[in-house]
C-alpha atoms as a PDB file:
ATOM      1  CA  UNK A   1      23.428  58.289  95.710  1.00  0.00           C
ATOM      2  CA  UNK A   2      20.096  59.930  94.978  1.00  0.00           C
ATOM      3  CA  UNK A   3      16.953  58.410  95.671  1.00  0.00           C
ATOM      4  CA  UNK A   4      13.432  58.271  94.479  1.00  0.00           C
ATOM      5  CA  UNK A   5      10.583  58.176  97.110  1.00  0.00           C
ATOM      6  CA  UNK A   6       7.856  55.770  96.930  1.00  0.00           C
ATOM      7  CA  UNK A   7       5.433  58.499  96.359  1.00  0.00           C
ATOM      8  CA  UNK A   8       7.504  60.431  93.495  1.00  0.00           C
ATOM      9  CA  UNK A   9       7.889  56.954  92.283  1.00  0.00           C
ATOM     10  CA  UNK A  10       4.027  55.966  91.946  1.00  0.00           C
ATOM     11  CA  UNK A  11       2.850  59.793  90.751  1.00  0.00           C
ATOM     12  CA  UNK A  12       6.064  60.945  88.454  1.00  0.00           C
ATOM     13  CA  UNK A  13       7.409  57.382  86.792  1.00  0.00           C
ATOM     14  CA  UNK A  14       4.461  55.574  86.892  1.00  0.00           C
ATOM     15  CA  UNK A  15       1.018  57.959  87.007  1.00  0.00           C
ATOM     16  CA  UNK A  16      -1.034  54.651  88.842  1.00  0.00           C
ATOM     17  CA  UNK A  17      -3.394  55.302  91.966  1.00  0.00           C
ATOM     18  CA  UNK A  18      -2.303  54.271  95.415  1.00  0.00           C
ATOM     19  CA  UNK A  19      -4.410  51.286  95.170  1.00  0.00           C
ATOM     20  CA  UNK A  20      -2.523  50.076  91.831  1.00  0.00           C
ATOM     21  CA  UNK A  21       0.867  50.087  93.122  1.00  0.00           C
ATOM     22  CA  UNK A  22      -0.223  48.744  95.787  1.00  0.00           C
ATOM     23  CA  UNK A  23      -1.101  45.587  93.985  1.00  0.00           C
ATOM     24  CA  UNK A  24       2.195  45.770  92.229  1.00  0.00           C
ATOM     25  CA  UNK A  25       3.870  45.861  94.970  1.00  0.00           C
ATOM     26  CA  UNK A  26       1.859  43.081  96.901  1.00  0.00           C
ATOM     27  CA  UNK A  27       2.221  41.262  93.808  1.00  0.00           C
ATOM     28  CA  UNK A  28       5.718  41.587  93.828  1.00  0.00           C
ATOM     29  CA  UNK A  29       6.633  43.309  90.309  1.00  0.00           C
ATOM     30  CA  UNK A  30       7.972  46.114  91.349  1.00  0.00           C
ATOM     31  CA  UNK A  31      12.011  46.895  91.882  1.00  0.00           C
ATOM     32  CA  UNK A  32      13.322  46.105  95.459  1.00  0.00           C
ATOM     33  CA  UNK A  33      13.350  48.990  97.529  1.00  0.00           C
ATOM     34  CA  UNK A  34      15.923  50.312 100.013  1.00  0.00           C
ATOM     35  CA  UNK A  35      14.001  51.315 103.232  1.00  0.00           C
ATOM     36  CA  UNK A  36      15.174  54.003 105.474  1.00  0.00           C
ATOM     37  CA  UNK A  37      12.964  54.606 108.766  1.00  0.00           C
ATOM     38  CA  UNK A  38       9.981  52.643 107.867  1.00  0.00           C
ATOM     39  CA  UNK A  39      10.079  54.697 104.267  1.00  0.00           C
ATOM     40  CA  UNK A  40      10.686  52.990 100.788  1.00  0.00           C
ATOM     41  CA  UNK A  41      12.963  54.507  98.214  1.00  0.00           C
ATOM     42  CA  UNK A  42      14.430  53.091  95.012  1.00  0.00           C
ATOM     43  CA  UNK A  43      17.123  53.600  93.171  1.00  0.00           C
ATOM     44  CA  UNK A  44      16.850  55.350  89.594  1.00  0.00           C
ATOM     45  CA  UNK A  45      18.984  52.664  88.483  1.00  0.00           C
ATOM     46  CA  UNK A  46      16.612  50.116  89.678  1.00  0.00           C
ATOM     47  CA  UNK A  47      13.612  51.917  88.600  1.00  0.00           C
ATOM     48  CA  UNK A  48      15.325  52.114  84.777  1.00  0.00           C
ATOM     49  CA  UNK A  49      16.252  48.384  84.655  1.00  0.00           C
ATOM     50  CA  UNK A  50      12.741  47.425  85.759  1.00  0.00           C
ATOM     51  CA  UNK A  51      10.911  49.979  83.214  1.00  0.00           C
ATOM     52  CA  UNK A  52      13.066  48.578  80.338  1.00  0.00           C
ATOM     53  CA  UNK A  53      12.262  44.844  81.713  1.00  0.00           C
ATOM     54  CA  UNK A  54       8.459  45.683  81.597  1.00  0.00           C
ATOM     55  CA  UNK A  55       8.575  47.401  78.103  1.00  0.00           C
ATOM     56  CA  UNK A  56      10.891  44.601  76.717  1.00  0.00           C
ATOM     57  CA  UNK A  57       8.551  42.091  77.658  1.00  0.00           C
ATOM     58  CA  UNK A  58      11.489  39.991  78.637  1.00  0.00           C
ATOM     59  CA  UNK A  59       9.699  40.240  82.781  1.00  0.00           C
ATOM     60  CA  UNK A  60       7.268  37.202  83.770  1.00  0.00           C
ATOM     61  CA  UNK A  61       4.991  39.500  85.189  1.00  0.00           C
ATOM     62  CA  UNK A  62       1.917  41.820  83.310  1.00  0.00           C
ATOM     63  CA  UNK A  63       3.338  44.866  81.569  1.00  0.00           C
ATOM     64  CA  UNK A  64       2.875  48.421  83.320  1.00  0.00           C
END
């Protein structure tokens, strides 16, 4: 299974600061993510379902 780093995740999929995912994350609209050694990674399957949640409009939270 391949997985996406928080980092790649934050810069690549979603071009926000460290300070804006951050919030998302504290906020708690952002997929759960699998956590290896203190690290978190998400699945691109995860990552997907979320982005087409967000864009859908069908998620309770704000849109990305």
């Amino acid at each position: 299974m391949k997985l996406v780093s928080e980092k790649q995740f934050r810069t690549e999929t979603l071009g926000i600061s460290t300070t804006s995912f951050w919030r998302l994350k504290k906020s708690g609209d952002l997929p759960a993510p699998i956590v290896i050694g203190h690290r978190n990674y998400y699945s691109p399957d995860s990552i997907m379902e979320w982005l087409d949640r967000k864009r859908s409009g069908t998620d309770s939270q704000t849109n990305v």
